[in-house]
PDB file of N, CA and C in Angstrom:
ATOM      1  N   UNK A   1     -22.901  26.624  17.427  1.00  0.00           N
ATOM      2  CA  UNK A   1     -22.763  25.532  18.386  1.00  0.00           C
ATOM      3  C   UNK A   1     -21.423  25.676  19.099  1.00  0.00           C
ATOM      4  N   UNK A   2     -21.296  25.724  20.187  1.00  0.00           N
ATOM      5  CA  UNK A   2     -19.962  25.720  21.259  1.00  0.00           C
ATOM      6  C   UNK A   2     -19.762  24.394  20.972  1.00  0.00           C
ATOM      7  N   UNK A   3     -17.934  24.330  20.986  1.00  0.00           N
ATOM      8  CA  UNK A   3     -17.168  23.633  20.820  1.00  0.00           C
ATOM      9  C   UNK A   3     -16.685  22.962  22.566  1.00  0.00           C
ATOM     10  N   UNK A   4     -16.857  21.592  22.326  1.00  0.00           N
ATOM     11  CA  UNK A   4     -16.802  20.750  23.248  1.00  0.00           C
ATOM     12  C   UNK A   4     -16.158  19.213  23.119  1.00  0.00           C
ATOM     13  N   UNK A   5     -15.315  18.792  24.189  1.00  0.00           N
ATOM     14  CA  UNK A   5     -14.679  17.408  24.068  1.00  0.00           C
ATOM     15  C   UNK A   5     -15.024  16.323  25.136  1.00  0.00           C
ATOM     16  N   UNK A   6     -15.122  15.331  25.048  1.00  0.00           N
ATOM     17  CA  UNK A   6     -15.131  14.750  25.815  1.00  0.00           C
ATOM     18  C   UNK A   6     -13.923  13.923  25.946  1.00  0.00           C
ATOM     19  N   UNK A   7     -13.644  14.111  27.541  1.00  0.00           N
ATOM     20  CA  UNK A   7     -11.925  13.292  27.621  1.00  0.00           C
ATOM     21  C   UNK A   7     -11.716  12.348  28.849  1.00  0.00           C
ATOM     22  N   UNK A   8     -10.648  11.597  28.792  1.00  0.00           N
ATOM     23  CA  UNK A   8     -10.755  10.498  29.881  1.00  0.00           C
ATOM     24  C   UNK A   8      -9.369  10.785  30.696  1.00  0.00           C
ATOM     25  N   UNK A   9      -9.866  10.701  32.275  1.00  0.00           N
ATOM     26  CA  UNK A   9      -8.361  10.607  33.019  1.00  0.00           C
ATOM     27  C   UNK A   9      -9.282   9.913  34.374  1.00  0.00           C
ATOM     28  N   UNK A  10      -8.125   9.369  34.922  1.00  0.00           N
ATOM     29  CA  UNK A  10      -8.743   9.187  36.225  1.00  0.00           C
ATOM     30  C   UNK A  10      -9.953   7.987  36.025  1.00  0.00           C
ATOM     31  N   UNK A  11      -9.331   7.632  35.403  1.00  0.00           N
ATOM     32  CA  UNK A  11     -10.716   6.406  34.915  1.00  0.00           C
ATOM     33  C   UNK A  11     -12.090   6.792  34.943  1.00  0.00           C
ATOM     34  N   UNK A  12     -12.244   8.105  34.550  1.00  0.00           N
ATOM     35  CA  UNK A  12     -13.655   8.669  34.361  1.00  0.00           C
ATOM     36  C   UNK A  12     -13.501   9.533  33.217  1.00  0.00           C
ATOM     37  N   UNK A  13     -14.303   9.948  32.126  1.00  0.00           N
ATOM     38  CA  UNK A  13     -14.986  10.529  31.337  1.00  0.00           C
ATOM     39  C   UNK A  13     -15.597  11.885  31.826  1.00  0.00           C
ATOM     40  N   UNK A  14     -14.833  13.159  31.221  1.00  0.00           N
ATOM     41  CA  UNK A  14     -15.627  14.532  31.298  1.00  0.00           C
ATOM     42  C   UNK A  14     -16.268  15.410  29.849  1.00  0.00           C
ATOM     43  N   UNK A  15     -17.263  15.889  29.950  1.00  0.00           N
ATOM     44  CA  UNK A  15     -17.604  17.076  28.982  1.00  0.00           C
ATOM     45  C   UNK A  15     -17.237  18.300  29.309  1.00  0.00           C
ATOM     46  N   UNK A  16     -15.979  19.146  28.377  1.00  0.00           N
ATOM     47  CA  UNK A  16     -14.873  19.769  28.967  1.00  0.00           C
ATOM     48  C   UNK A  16     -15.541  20.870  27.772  1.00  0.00           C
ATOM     49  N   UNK A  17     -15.528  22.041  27.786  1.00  0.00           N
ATOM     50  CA  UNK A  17     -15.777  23.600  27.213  1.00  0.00           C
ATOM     51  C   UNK A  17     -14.675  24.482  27.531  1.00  0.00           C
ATOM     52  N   UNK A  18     -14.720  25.091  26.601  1.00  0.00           N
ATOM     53  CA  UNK A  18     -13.203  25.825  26.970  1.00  0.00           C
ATOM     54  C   UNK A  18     -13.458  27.228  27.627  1.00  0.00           C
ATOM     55  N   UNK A  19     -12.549  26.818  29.138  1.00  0.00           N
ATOM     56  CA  UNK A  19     -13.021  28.053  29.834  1.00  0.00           C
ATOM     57  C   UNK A  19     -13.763  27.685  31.139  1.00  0.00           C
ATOM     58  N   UNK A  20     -13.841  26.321  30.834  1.00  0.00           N
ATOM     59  CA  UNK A  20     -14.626  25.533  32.206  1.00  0.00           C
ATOM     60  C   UNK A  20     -13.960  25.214  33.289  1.00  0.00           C
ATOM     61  N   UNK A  21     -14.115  25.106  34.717  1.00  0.00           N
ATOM     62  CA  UNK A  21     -13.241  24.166  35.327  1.00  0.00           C
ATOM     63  C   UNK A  21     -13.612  23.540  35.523  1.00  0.00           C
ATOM     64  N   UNK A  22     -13.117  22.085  35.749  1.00  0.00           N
ATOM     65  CA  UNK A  22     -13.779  20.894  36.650  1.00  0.00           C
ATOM     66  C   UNK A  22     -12.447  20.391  37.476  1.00  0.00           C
ATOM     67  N   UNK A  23     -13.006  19.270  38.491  1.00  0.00           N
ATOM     68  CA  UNK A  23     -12.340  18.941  39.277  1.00  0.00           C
ATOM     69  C   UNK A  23     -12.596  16.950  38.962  1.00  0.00           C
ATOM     70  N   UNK A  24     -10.920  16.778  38.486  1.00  0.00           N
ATOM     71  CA  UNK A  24     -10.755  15.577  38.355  1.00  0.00           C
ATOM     72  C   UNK A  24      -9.987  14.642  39.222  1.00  0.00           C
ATOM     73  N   UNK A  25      -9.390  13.702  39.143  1.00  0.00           N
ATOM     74  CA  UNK A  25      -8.817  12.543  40.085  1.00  0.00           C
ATOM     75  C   UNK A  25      -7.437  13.716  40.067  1.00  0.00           C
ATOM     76  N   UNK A  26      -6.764  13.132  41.624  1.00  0.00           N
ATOM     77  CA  UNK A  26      -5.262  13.593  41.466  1.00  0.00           C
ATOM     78  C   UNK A  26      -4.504  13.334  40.971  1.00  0.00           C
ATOM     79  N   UNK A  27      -3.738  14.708  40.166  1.00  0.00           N
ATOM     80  CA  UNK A  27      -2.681  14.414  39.269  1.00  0.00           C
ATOM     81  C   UNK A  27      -1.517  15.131  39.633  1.00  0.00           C
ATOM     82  N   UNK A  28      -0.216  14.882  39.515  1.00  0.00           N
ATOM     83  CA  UNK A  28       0.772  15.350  39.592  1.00  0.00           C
ATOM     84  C   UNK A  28       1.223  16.562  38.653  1.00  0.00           C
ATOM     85  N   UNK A  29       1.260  17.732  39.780  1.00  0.00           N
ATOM     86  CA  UNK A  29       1.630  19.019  39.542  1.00  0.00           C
ATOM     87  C   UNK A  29       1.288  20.129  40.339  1.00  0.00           C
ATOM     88  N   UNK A  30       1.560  21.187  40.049  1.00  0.00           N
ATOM     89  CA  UNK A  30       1.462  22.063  41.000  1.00  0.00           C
ATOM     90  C   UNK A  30       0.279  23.802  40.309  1.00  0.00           C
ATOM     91  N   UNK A  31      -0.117  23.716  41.175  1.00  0.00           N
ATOM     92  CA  UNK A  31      -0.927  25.059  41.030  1.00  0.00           C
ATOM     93  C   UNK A  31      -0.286  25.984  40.053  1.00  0.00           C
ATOM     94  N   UNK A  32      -0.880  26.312  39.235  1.00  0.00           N
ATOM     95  CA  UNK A  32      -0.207  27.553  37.821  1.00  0.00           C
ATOM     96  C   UNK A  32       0.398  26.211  36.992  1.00  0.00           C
ATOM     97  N   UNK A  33       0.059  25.499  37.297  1.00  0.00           N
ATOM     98  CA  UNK A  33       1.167  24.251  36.322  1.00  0.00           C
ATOM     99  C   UNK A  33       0.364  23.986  34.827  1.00  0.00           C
ATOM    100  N   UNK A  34       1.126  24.366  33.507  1.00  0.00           N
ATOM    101  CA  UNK A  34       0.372  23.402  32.469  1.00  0.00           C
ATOM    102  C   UNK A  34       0.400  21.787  32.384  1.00  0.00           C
ATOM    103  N   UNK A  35      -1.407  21.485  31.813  1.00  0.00           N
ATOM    104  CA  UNK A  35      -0.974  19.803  32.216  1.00  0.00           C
ATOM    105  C   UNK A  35      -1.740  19.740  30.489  1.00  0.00           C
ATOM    106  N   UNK A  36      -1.959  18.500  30.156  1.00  0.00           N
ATOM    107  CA  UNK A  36      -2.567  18.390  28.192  1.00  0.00           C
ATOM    108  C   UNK A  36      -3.358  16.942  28.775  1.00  0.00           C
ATOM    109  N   UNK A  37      -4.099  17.037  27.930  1.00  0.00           N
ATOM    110  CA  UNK A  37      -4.657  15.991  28.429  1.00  0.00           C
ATOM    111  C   UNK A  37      -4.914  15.115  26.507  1.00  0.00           C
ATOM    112  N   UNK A  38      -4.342  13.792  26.617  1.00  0.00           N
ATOM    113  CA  UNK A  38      -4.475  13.386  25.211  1.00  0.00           C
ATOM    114  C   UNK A  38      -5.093  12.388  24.927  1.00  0.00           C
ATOM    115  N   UNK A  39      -6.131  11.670  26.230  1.00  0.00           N
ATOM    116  CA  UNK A  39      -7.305  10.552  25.820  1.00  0.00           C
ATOM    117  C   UNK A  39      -8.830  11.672  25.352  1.00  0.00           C
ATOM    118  N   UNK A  40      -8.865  11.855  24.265  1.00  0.00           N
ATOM    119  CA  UNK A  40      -9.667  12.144  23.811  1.00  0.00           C
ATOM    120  C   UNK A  40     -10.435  11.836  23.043  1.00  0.00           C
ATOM    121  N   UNK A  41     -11.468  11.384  23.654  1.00  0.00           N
ATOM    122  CA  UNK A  41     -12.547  10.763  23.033  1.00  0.00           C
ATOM    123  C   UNK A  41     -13.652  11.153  21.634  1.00  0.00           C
ATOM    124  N   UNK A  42     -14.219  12.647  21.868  1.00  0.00           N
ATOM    125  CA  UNK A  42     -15.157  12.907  20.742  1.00  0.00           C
ATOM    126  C   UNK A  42     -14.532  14.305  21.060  1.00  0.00           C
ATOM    127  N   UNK A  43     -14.832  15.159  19.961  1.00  0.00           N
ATOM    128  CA  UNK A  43     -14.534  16.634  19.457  1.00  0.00           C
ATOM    129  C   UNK A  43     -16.012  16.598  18.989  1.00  0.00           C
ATOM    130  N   UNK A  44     -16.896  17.676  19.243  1.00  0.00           N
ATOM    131  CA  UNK A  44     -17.877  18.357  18.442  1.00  0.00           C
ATOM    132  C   UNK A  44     -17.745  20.095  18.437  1.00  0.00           C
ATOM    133  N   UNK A  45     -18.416  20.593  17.594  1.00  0.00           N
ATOM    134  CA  UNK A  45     -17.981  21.681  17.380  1.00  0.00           C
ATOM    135  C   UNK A  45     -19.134  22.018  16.032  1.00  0.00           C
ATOM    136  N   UNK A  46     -18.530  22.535  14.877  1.00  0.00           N
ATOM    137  CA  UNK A  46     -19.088  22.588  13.305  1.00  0.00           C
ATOM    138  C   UNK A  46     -19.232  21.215  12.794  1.00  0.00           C
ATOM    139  N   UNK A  47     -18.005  20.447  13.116  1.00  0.00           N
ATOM    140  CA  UNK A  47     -17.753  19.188  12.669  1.00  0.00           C
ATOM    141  C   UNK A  47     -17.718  18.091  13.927  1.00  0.00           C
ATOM    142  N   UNK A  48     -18.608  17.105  13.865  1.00  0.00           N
ATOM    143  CA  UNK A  48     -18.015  16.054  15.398  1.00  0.00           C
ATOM    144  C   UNK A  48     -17.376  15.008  14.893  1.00  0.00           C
ATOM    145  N   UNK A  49     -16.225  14.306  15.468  1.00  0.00           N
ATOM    146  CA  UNK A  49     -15.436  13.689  15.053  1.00  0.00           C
ATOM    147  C   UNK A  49     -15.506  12.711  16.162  1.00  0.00           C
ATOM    148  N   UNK A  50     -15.255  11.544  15.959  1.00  0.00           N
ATOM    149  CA  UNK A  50     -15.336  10.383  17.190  1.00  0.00           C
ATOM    150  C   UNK A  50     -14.199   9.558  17.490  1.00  0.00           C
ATOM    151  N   UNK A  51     -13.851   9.328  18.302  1.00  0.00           N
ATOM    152  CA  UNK A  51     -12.392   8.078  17.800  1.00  0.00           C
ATOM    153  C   UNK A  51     -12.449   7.225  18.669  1.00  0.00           C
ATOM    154  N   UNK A  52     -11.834   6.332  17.890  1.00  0.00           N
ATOM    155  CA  UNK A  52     -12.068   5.061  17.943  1.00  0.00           C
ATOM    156  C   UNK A  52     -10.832   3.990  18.819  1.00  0.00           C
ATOM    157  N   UNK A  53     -10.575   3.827  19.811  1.00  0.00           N
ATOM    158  CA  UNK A  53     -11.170   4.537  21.171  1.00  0.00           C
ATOM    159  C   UNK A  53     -10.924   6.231  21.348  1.00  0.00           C
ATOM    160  N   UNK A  54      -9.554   6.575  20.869  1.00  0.00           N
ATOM    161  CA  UNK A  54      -9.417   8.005  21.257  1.00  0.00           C
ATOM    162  C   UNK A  54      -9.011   8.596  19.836  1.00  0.00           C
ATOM    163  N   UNK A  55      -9.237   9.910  20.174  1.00  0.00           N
ATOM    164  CA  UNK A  55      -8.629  10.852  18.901  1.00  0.00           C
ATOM    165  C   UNK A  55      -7.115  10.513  18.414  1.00  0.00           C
ATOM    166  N   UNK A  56      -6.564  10.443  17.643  1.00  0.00           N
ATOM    167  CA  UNK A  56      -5.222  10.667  17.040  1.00  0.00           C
ATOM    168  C   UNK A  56      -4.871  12.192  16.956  1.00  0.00           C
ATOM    169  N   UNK A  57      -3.825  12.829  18.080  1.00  0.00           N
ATOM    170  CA  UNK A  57      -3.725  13.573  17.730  1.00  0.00           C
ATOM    171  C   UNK A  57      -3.963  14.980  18.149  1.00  0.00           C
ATOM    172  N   UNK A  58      -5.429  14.829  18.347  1.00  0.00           N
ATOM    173  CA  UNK A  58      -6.520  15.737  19.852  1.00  0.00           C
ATOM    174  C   UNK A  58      -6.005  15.850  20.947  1.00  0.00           C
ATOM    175  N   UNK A  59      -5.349  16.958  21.559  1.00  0.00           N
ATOM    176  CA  UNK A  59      -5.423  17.380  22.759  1.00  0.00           C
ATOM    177  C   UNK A  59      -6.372  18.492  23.370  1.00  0.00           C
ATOM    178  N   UNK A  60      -6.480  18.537  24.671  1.00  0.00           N
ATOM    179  CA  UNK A  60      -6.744  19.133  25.531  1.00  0.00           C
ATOM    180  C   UNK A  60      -6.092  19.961  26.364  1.00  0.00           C
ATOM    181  N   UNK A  61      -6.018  21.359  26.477  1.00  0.00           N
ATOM    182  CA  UNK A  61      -4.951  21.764  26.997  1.00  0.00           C
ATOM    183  C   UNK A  61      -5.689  22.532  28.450  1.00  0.00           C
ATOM    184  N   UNK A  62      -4.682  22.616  29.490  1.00  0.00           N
ATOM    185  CA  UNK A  62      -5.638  23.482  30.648  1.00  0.00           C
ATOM    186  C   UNK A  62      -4.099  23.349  31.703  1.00  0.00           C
ATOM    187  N   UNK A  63      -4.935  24.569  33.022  1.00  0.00           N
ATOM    188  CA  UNK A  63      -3.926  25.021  33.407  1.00  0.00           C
ATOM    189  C   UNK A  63      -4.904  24.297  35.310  1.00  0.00           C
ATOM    190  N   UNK A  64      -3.606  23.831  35.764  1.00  0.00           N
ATOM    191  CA  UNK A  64      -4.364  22.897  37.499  1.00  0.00           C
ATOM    192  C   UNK A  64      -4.540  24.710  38.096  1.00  0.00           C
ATOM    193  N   UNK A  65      -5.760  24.749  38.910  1.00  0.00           N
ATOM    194  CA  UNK A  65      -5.865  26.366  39.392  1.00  0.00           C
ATOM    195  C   UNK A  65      -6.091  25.276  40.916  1.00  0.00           C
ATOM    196  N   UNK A  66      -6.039  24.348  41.053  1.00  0.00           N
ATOM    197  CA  UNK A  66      -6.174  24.300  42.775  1.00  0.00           C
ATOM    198  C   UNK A  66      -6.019  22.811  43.103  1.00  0.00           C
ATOM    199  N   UNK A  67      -5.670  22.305  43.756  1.00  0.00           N
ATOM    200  CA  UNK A  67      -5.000  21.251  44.262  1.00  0.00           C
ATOM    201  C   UNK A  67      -6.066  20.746  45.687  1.00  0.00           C
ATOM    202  N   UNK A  68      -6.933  19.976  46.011  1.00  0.00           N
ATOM    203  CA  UNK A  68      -7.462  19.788  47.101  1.00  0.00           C
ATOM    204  C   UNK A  68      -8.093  18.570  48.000  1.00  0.00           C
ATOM    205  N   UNK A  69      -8.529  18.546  48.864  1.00  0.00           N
ATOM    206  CA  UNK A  69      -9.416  17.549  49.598  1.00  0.00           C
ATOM    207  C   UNK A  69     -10.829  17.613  49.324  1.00  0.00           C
ATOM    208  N   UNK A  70     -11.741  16.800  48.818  1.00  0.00           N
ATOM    209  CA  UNK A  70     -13.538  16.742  49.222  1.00  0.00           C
ATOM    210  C   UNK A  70     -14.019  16.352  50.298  1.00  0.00           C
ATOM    211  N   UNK A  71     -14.955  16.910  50.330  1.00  0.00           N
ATOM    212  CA  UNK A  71     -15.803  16.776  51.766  1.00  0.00           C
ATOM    213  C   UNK A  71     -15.663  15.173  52.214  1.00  0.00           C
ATOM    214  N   UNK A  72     -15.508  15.315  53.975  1.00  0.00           N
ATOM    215  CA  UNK A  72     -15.627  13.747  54.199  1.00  0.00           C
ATOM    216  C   UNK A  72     -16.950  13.235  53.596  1.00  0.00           C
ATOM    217  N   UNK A  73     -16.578  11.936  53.438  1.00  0.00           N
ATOM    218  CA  UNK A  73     -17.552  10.706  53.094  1.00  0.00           C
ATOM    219  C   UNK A  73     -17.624   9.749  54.347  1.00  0.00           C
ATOM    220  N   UNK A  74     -18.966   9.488  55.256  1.00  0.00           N
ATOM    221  CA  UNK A  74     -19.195   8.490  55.802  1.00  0.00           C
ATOM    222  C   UNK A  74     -19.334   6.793  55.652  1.00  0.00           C
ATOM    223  N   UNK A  75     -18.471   6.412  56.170  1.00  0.00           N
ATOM    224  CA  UNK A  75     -18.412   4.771  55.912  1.00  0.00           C
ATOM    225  C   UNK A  75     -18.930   4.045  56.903  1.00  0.00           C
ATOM    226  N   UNK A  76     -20.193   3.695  56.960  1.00  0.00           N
ATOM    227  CA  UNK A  76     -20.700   2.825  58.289  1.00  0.00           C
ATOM    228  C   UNK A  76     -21.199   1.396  58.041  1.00  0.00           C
ATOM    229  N   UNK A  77     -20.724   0.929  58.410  1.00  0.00           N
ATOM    230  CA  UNK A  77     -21.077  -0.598  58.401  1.00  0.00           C
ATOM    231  C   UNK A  77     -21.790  -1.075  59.711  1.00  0.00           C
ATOM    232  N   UNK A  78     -22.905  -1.565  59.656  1.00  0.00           N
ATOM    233  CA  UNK A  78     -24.362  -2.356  60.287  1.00  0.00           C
ATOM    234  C   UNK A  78     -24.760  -3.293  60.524  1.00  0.00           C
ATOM    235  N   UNK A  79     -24.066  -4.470  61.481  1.00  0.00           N
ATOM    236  CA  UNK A  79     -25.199  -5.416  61.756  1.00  0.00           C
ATOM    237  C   UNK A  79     -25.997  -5.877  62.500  1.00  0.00           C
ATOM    238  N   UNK A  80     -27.367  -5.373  62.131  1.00  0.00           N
ATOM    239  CA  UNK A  80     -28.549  -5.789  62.949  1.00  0.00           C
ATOM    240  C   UNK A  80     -28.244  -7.239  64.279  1.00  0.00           C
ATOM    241  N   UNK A  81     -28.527  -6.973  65.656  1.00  0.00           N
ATOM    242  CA  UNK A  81     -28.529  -7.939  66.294  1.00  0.00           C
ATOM    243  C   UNK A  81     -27.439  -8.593  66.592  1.00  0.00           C
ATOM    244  N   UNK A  82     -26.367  -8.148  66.129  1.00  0.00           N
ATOM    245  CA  UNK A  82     -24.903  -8.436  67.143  1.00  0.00           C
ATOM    246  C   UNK A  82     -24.288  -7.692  67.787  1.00  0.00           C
ATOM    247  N   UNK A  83     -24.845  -6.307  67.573  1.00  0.00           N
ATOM    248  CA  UNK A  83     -23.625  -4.698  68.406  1.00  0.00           C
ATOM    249  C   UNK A  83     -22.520  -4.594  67.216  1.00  0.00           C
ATOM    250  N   UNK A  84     -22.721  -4.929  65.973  1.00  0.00           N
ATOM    251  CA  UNK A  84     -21.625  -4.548  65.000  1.00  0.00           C
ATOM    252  C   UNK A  84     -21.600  -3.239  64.172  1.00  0.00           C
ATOM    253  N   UNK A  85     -20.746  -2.693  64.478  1.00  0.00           N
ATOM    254  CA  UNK A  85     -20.514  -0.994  63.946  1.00  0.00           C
ATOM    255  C   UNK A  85     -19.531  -0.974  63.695  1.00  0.00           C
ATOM    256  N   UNK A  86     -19.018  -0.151  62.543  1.00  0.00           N
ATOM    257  CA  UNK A  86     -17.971   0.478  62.055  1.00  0.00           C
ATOM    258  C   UNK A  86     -17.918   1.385  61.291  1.00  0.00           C
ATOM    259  N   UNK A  87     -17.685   2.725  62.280  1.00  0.00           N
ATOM    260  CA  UNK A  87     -17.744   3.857  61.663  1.00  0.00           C
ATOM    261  C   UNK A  87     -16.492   4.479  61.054  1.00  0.00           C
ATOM    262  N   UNK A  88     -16.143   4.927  59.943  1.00  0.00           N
ATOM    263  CA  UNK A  88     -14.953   4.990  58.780  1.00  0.00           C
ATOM    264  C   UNK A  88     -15.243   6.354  57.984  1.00  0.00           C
ATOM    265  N   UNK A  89     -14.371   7.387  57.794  1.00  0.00           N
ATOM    266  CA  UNK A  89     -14.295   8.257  57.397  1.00  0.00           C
ATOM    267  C   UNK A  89     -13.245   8.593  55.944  1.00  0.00           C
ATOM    268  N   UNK A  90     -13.344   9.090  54.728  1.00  0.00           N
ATOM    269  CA  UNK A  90     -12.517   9.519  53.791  1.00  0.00           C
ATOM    270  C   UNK A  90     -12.570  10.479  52.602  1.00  0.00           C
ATOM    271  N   UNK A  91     -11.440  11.655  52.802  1.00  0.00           N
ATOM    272  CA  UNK A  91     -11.562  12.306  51.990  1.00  0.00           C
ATOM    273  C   UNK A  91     -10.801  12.149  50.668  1.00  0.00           C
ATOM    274  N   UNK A  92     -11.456  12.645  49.405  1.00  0.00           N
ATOM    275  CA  UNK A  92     -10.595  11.716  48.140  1.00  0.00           C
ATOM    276  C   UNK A  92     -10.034  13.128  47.669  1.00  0.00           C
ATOM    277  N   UNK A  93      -8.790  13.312  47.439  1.00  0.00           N
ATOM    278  CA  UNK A  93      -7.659  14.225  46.352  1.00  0.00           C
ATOM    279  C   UNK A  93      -8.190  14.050  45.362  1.00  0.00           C
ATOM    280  N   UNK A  94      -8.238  15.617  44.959  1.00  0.00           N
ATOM    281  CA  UNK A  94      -9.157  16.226  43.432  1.00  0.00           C
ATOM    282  C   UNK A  94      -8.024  17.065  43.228  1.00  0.00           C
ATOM    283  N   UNK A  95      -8.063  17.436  41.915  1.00  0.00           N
ATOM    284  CA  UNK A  95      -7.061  18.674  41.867  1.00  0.00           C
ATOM    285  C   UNK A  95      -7.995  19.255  40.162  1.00  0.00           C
ATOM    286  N   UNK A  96      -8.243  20.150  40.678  1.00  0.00           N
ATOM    287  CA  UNK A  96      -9.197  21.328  39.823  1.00  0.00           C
ATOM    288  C   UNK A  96      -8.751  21.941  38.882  1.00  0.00           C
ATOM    289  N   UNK A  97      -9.025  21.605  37.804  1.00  0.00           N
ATOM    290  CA  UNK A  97      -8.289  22.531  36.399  1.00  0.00           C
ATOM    291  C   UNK A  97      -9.163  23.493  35.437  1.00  0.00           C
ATOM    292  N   UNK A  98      -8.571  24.258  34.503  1.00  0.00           N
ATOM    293  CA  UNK A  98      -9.932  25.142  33.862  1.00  0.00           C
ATOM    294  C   UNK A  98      -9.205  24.998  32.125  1.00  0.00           C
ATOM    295  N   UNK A  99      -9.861  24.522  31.370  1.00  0.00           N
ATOM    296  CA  UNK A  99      -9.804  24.079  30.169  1.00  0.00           C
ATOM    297  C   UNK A  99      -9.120  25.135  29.476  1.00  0.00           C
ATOM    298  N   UNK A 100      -7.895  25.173  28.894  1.00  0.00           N
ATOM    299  CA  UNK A 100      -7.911  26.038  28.005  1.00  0.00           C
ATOM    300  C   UNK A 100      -8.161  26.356  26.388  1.00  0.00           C
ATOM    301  N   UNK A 101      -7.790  24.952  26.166  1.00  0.00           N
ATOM    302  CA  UNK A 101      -8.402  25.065  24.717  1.00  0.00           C
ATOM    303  C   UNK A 101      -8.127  23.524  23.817  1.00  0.00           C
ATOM    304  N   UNK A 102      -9.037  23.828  22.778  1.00  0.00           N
ATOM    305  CA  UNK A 102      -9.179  22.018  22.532  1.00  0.00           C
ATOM    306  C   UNK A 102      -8.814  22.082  21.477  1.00  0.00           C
ATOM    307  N   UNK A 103      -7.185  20.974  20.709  1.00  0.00           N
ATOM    308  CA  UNK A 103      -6.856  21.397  19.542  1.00  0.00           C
ATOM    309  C   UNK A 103      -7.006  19.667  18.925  1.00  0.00           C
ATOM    310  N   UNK A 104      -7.907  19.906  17.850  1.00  0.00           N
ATOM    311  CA  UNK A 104      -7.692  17.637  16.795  1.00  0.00           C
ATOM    312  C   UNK A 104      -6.569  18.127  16.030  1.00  0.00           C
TER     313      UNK A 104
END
């Protein structure tokens, strides 16, 4: 069974594998930068361990490989029968990391 964590930043919850990247909320640092990540929620592996809210102890370790913008998002607001429009555009800061390894 591959060893996997689930961890919290950015007020969202990921299932993180070591060796993965994902792209989470923006965080402060720079490209090649080490960051740890220590809300950690569940460890599975041989053994799954849960905590209660977070691990004691459990980190997450990974390295930011890219810093960026997501695709615009359209914001339009509609109301039927008055001429009301409002068209609104926004891109949200991600900054992309790749797991390096998960230590409880």
């Amino acid at each position: 069974m591959a060893k996997f964590a689930v961890i919290e930043t950015g007020g969202k919850q990921y299932k993180v594998k070591e060796g993965e990247k994902i792209k989470v909320e923006k965080l402060d640092g720079e490209t090649g930068k080490s960051i740890s990540f220590d809300k950690v929620l569940l460890v599975a592996g041989e053994k799954t361990e849960i905590g209660h809210p977070y691990l004691k102890g459990a980190t997450v370790e990974a390295v930011i490989s890219s810093v960026g913008r997501s695709e615009k998002k359209i914001i339009f607001r509609y109301h039927s029968k008055t001429r009301y429009r409002k068209l609104k555009g926004h891109r949200q800061h991600y900054t992309e990391v790749t797991v390096g390894s998960i230590k409880i």
